[in-house]
Protein backbone atom coordinates (compact mmCIF):
# COMPACT_ATOMS: atom_id res chain seq x y z
CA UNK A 1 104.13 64.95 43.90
CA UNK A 2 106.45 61.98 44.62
CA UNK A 3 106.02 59.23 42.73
CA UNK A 4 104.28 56.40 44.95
CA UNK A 5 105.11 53.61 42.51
CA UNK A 6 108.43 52.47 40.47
CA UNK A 7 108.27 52.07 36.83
CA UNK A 8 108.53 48.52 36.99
CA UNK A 9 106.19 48.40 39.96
CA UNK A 10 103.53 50.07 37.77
CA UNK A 11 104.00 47.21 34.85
CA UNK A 12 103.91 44.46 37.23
CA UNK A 13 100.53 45.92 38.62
CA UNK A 14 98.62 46.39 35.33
CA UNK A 15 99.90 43.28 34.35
CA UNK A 16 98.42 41.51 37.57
CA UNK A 17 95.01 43.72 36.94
CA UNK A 18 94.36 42.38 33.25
CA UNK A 19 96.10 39.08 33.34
CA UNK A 20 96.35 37.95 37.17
CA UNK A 21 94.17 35.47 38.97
CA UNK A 22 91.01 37.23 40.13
CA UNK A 23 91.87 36.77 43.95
CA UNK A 24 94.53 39.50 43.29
CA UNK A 25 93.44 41.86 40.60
CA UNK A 26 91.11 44.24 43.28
CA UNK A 27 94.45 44.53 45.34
CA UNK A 28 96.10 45.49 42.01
CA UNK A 29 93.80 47.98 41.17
CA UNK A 30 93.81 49.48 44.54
CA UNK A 31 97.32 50.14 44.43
CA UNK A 32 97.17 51.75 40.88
CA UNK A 33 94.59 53.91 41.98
CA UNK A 34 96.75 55.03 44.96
CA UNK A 35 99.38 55.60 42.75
CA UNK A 36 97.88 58.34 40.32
CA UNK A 37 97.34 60.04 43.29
CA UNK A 38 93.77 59.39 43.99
CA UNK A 39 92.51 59.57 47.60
CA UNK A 40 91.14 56.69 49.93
CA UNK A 41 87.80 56.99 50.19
CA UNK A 42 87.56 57.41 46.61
CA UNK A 43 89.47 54.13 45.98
CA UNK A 44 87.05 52.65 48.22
CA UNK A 45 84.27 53.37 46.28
CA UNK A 46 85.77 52.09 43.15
CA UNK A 47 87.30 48.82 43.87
CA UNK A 48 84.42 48.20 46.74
CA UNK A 49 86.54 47.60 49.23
CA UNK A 50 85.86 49.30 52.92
CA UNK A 51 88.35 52.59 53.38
CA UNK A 52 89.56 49.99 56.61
CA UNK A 53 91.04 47.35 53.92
CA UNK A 54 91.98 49.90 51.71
CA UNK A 55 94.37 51.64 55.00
CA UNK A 56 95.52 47.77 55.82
CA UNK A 57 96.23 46.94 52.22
CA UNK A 58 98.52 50.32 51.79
CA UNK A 59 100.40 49.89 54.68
CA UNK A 60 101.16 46.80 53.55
CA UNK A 61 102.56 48.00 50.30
CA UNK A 62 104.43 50.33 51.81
CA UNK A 63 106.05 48.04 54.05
CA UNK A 64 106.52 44.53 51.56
CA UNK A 65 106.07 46.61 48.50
CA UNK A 66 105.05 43.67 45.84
CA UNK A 67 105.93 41.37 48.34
CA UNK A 68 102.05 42.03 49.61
CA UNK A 69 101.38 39.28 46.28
CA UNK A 70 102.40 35.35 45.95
CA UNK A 71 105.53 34.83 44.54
CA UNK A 72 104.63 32.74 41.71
CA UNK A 73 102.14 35.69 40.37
CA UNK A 74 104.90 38.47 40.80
CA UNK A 75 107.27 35.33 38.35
CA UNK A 76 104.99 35.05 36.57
CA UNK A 77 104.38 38.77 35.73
CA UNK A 78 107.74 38.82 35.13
CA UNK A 79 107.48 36.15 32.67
CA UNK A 80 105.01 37.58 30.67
CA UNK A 81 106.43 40.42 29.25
CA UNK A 82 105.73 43.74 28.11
CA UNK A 83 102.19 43.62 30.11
CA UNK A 84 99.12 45.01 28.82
CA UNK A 85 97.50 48.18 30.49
CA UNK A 86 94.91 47.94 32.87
CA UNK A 87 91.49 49.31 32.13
CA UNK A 88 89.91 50.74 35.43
CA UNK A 89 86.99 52.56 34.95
CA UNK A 90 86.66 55.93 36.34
CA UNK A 91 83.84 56.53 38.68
CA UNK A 92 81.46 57.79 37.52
CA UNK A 93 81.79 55.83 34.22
CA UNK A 94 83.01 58.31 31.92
CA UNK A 95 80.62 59.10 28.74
CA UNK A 96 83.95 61.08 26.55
CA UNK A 97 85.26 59.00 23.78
CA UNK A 98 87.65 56.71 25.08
CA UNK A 99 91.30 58.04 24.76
CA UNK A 100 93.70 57.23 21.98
CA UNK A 101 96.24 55.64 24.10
CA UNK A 102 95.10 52.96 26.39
CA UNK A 103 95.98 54.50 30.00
CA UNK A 104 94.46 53.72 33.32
CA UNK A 105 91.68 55.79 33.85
CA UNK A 106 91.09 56.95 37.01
CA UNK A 107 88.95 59.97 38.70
CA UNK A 108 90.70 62.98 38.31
CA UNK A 109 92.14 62.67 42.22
CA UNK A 110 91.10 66.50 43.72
CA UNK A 111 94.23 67.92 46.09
CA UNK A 112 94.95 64.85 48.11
CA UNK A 113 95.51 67.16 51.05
CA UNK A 114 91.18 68.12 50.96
CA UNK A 115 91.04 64.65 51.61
CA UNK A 116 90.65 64.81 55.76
CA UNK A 117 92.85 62.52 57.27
CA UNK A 118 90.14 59.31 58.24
CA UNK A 119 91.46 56.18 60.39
CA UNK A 120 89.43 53.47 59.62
CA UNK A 121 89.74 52.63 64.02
CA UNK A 122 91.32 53.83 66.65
CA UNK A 123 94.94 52.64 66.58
CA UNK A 124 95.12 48.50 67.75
CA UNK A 125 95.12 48.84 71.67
CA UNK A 126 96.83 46.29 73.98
CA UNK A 127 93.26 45.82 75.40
CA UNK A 128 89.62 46.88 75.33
CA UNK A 129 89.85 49.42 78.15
CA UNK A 130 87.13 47.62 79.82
CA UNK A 131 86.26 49.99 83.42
CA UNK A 132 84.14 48.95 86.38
CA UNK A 133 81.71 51.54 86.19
CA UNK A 134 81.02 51.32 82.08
CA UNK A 135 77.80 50.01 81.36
CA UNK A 136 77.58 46.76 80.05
CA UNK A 137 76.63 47.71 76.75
CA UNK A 138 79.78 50.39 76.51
CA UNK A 139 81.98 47.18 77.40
CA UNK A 140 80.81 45.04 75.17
CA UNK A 141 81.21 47.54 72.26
CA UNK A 142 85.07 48.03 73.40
CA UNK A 143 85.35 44.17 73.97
CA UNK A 144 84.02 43.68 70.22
CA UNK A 145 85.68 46.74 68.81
CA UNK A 146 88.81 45.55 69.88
CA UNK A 147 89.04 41.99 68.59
CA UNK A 148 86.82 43.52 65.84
CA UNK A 149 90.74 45.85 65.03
CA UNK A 150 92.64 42.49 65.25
CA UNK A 151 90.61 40.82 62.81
CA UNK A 152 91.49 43.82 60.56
CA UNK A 153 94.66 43.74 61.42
CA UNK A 154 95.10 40.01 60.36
CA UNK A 155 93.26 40.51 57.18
CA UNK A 156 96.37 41.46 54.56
CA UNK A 157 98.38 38.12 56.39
CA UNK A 158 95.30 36.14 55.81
CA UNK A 159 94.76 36.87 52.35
CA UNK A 160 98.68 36.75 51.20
CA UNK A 161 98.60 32.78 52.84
CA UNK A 162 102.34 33.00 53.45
CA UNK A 163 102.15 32.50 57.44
CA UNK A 164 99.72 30.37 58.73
CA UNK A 165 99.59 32.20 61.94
CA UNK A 166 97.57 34.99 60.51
CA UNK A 167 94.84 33.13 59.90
CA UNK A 168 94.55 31.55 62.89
CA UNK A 169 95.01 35.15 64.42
CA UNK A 170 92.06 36.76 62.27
CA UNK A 171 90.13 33.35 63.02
CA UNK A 172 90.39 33.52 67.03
CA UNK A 173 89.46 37.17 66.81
CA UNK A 174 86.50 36.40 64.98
CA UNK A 175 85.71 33.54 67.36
CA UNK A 176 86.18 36.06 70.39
CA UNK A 177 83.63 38.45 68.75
CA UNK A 178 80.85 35.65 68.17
CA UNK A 179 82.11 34.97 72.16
CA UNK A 180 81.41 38.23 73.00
CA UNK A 181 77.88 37.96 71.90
CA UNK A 182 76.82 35.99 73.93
CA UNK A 183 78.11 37.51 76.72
CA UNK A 184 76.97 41.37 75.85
CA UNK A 185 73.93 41.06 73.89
CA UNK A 186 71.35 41.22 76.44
CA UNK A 187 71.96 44.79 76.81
CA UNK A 188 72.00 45.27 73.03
CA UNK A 189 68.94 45.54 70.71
CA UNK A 190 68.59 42.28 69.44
CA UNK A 191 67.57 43.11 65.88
CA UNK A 192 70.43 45.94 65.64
CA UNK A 193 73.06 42.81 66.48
CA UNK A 194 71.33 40.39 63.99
CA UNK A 195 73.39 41.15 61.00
CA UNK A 196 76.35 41.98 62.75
CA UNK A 197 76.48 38.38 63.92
CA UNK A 198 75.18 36.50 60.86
CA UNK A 199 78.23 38.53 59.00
CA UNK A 200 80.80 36.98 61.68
CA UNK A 201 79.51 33.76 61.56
CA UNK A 202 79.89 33.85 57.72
CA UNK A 203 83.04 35.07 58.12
CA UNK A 204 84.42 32.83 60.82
CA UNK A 205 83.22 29.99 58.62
CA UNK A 206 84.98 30.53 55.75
CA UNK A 207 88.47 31.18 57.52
CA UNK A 208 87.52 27.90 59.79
CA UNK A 209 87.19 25.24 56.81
CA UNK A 210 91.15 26.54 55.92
CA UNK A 211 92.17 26.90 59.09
CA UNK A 212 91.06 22.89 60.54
CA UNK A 213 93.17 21.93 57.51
CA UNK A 214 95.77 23.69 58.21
CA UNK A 215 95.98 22.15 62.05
CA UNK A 216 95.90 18.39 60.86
CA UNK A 217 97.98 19.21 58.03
CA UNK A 218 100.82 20.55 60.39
CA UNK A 219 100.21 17.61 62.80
CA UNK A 220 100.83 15.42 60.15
CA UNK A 221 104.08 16.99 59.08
CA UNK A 222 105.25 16.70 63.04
CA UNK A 223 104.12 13.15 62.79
CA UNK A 224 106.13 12.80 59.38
CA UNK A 225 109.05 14.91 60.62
CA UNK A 226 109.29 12.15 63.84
CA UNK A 227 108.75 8.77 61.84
CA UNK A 228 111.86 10.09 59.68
CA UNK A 229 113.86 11.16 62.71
CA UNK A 230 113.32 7.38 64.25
CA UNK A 231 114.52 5.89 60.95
CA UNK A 232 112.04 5.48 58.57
CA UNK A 233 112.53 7.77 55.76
CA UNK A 234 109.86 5.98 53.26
CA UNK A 235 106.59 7.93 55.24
CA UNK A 236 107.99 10.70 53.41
CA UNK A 237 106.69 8.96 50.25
CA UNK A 238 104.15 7.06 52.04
CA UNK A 239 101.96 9.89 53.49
CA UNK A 240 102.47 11.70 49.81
CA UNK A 241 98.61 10.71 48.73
CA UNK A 242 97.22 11.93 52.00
CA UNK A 243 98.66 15.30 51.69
CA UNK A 244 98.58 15.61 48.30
CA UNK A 245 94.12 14.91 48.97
CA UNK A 246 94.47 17.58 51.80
CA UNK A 247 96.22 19.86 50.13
CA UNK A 248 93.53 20.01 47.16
CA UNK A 249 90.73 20.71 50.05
CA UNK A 250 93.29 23.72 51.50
CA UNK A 251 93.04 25.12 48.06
CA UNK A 252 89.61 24.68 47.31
CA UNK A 253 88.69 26.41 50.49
CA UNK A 254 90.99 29.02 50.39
CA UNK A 255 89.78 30.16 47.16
CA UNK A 256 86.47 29.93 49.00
CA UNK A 257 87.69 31.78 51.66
CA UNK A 258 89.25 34.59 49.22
CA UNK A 259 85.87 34.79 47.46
CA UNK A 260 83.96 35.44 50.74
CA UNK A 261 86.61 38.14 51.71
CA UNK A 262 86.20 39.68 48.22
CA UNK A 263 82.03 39.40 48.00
CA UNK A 264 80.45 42.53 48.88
CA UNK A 265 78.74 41.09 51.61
CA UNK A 266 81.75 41.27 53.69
CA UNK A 267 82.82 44.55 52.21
CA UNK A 268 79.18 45.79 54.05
CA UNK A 269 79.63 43.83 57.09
CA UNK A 270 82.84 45.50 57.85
CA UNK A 271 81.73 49.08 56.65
CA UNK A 272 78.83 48.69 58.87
CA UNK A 273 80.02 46.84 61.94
CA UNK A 274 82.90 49.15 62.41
CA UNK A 275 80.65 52.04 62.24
CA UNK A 276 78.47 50.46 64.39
CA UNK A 277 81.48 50.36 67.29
CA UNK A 278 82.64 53.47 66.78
CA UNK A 279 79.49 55.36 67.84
CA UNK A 280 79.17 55.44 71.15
CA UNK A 281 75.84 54.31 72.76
CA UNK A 282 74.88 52.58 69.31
CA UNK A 283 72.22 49.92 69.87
CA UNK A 284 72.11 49.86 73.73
CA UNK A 285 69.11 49.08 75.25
CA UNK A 286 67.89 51.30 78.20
CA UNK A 287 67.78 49.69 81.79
CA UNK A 288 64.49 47.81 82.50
CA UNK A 289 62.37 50.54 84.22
CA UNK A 290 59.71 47.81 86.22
CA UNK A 291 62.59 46.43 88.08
CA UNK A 292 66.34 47.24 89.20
CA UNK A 293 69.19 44.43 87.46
CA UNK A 294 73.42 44.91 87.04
CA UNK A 295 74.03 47.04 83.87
CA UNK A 296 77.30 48.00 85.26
CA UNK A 297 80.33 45.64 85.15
CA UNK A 298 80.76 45.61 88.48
CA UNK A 299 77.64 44.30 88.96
CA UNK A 300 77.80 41.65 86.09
CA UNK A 301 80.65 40.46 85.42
CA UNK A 302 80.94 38.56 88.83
CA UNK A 303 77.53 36.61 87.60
CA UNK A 304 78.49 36.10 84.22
CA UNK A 305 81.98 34.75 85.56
CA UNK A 306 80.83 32.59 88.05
CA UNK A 307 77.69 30.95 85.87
CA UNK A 308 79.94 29.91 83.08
CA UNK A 309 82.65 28.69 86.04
CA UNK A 310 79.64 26.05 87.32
CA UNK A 311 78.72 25.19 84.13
CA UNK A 312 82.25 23.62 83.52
CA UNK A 313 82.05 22.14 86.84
CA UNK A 314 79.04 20.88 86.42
CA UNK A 315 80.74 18.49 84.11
CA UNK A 316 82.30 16.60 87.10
CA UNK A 317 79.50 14.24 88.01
CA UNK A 318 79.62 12.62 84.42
CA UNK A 319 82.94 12.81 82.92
CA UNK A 320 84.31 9.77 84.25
CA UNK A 321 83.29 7.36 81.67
CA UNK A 322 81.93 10.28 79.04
CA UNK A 323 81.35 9.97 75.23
CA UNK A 324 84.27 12.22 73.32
CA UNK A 325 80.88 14.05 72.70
CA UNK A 326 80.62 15.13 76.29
CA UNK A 327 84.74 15.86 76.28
CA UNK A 328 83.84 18.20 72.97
CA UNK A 329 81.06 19.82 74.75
CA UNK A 330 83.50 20.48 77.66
CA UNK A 331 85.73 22.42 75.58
CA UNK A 332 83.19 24.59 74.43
CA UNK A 333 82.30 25.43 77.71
CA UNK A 334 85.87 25.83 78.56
CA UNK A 335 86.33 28.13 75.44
CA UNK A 336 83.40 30.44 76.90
CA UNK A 337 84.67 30.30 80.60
CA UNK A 338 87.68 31.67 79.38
CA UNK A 339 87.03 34.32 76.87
CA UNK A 340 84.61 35.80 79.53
CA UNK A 341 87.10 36.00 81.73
CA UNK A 342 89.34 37.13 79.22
CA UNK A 343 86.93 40.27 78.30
CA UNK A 344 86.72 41.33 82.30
CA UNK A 345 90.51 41.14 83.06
CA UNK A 346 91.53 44.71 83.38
CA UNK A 347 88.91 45.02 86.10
CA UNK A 348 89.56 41.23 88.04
CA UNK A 349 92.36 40.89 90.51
CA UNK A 350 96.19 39.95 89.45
CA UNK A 351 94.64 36.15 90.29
CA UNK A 352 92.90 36.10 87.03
CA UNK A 353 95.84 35.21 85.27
CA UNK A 354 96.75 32.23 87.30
CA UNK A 355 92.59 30.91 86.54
CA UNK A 356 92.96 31.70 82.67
CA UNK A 357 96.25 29.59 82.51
CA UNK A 358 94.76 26.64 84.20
CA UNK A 359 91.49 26.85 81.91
CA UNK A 360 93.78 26.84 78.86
CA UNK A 361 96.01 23.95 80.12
CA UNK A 362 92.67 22.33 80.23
CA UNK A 363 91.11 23.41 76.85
CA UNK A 364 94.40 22.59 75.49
CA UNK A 365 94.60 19.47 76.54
CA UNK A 366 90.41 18.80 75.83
CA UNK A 367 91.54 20.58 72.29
CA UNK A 368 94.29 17.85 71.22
CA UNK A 369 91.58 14.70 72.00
CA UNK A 370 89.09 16.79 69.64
CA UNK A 371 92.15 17.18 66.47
CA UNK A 372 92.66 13.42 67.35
CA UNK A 373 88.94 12.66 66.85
CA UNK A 374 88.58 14.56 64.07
CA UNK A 375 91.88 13.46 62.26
CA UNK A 376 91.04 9.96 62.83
CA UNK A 377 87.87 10.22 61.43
CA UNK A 378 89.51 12.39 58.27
CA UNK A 379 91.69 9.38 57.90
CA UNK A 380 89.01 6.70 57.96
CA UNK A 381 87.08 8.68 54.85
CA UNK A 382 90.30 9.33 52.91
CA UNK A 383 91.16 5.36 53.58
CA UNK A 384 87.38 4.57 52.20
CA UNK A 385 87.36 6.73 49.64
CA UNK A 386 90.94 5.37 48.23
CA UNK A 387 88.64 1.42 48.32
CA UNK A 388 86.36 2.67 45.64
CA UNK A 389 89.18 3.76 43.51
CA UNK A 390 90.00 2.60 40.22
CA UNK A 391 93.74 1.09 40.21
CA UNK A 392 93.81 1.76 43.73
CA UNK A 393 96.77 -0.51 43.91
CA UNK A 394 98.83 2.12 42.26
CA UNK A 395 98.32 4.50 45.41
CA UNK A 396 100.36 3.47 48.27
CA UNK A 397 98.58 3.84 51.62
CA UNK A 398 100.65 2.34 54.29
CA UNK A 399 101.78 4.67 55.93
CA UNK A 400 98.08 6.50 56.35
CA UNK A 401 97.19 3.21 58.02
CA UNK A 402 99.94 3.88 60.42
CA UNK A 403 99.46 7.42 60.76
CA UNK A 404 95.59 6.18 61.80
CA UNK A 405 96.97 3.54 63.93
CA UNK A 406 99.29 6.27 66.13
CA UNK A 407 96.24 9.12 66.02
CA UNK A 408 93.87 6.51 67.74
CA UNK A 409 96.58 5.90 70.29
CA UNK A 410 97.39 9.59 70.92
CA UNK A 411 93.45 9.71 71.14
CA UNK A 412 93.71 6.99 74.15
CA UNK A 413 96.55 8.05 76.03
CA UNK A 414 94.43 11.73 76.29
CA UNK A 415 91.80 10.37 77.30
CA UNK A 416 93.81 8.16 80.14
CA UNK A 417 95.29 10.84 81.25
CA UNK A 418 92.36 13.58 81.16
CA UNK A 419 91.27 12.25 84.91
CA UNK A 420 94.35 14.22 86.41
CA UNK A 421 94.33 16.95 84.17
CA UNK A 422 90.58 16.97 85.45
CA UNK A 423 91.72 16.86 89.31
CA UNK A 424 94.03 19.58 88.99
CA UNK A 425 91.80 22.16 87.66
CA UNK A 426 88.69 21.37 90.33
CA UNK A 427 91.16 21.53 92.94
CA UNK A 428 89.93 24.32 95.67
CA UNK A 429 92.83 26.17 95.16
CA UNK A 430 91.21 27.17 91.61
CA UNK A 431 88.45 28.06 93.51
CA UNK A 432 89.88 30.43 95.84
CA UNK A 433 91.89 31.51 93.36
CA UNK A 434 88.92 32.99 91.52
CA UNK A 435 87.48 34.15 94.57
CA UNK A 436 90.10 36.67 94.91
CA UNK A 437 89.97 37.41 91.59
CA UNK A 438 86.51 38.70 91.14
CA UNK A 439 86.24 40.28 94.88
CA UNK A 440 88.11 43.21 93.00
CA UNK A 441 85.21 44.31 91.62
């Protein structure tokens, strides 16, 4: 059999298995395992990891190769030395005397070809496949087993933290799902959907806390990045405490974040949602036999689409002199407007794309007044807490102040110009617009 790992790849690995932080040594021993020949399912088992992150994590090695670990780690590996062996225990535990040699012990693999040939999912799709005629419970399962694939898909990104974009990938898809929800679970058994949905909001709270600090952290370099372009070089050295402070909390909830991937909770939640969505029919409730109501989409999506449309207009009689609580709740209602829209578009008229781009312009814009909010108040506890510091004159803070002083302003100019960003949406061409859109069904 070809030999799946190098020499040196093999060192580097045991090393990162006996020696490497813990976030990494699973990965490591997943890839060991693979390499001796043993089969995925059976890897699975023993590093408990689903057979879907085992697929995502190997076809990531076989397209980075160590690459798939931090750079520091794989230095230093290389730093270390001779590395020592790792020890991973066969499955069942083995009850022989332990060999002479120290070895990795594995499973003796049986014939990798018995091992059928199991895809975790279907292979990613460009969309859910969503048809007029499904049931709404069929629809919602492709809807969630869709973005439930990109989540997947994101997860190896995610967990190597060198492009930020991968987060916010796996993040949206998990936001999409919980979206989803509430759009499909009326024709779902509500206690077979429980745990599917406490596992995603788990989930999309862990990636969430790393992911907001990510956003004001990259604002804050596009601030910095400005200031220096207009001549003034010392924010470089002036912002240094606030994202030095930031980039502490990015750790701590990354390693948070890494821990939640790793628990066995999530192992489970994956293992059993994506079962769950690949059997057909799983969890659908029957049609209500005392009186007739739409179970097709057809017959539901124009209701759905149109109730979450008024409830976002509905925000027009108070929005002229609204709390940024009101403008927060608008983007939520925005967010929901859109991603139902979002789940029906294969089956809505070409106009459907026009409506979606003018609902993002306006969560976008509703989206940038809530970072503003949120930064400014991020910047008024960092400023507080630096006041009940010990030689707090040592810590320069100036240029926090001014970053402060240009978030509030950013935060009025939205909200100045929100009235015509406002107009343009509830405009009646929107309306007729979506009119057309849904009279395809």
């Amino acid at each position: 059999m070809e030999e799946r790992l190098t020499a040196e790849e093999q060192a580097i690995l045991n090393w990162i298995a006996s020696d490497g932080r813990a976030t990494y040594v699973r990965r490591a021993r997943l890839l060991l395992l693979w390499g001796q020949g043993i089969a995925a399912t059976a890897i699975a088992r023993q590093v408990n990891l689903s057979r879907a992150q085992v697929y995502n994590w190997l076809k990531a090695f076989k397209e980075e190769r160590l690459d798939i670990f931090p750079a520091e780690l794989l230095a230093a590996a290389a730093e270390a030395g001779p590395p020592p062996v790792a020890q991973i225990p066969a499955e069942p535990p083995p009850t022989e005397e332990a060999p002479s040699e120290p070895t990795v012990e594995v499973t003796p693999p049986e014939p990798e070809q018995a091992e059928p040939e199991v895809k975790p999912l279907p292979q990613q799709r460009k969309s859910p496949g969503v048809l007029p005629d499904d049931p709404m419970s069929e629809a919602g399962r492709k809807v969630l087993l869709f973005h439930f694939q990109r989540m997947l898909y994101h997860e190896p990104g995610t967990r190597r933290g060198e492009d930020i974009e991968e987060l916010h990938d796996m993040r949206v898809a998990s936001r999409r799902m919980r979206s989803a929800f509430r759009v499909f679970s009326p024709y779902f058994d509500a206690a077979v959907l429980r745990p599917f949905l406490k596992g995603l909001r788990r989930t999309g709270r862990a990636l969430g806390r790393v992911r907001d600090i990510d956003v004001f952290l990259e604002k804050a370099q596009c601030y910095r990045a400005t200031q220096v372009g207009e001549g003034s070089p010392h924010l470089y050295e002036d912002l240094d405490p606030l994202f030095a402070e930031w980039q502490r909390q990015r750790e701590a909830a990354r390693e948070q974040m890494l821990a939640c991937l790793d628990g066995k909770r999530y192992q489970r939640f994956v293992q059993e949602f994506g079962q769950f969505l690949n059997t057909e029919g799983a969890g659908a409730l029957p049609p209500p036999a005392d009186r007739p109501s739409p179970q097709q989409v057809y017959q539901a999506a124009p209701i759905l689409i149109y109730e979450r449309f008024n409830v976002v207009r509905g925000y027009d009689s108070v929005i002229g002199d609204a709390p940024l609580e009101t403008f927060h709740a608008l983007r939520t209602d925005c967010k929901r407007l859109r991603y139902t829209m979002e789940f029906f578009r294969e089956v809505l008229g070409p106009e459907a794309k026009e409506v979606i781009r003018e609902v993002v312009t306006l969560q976008d814009h509703l989206g940038n007044l809530n970072d503003a909010d949120v930064a400014s108040r991020l910047l008024i506890g960092f400023l507080d807490q630096w006041s009940k510091r010990k030689r707090r004159e040592r810590i320069n803070i100036s240029g926090v102040a001014r970053y402060l002083v240009a978030k509030q302003n950013e935060l009025h100019v939205l909200l100045d110009s929100f009235p015509e960003v406002w107009r343009h949406f509830n405009r009646p061409q929107m309306r007729r617009l979506l009119a057309l859109a849904v009279s395809a069904l």
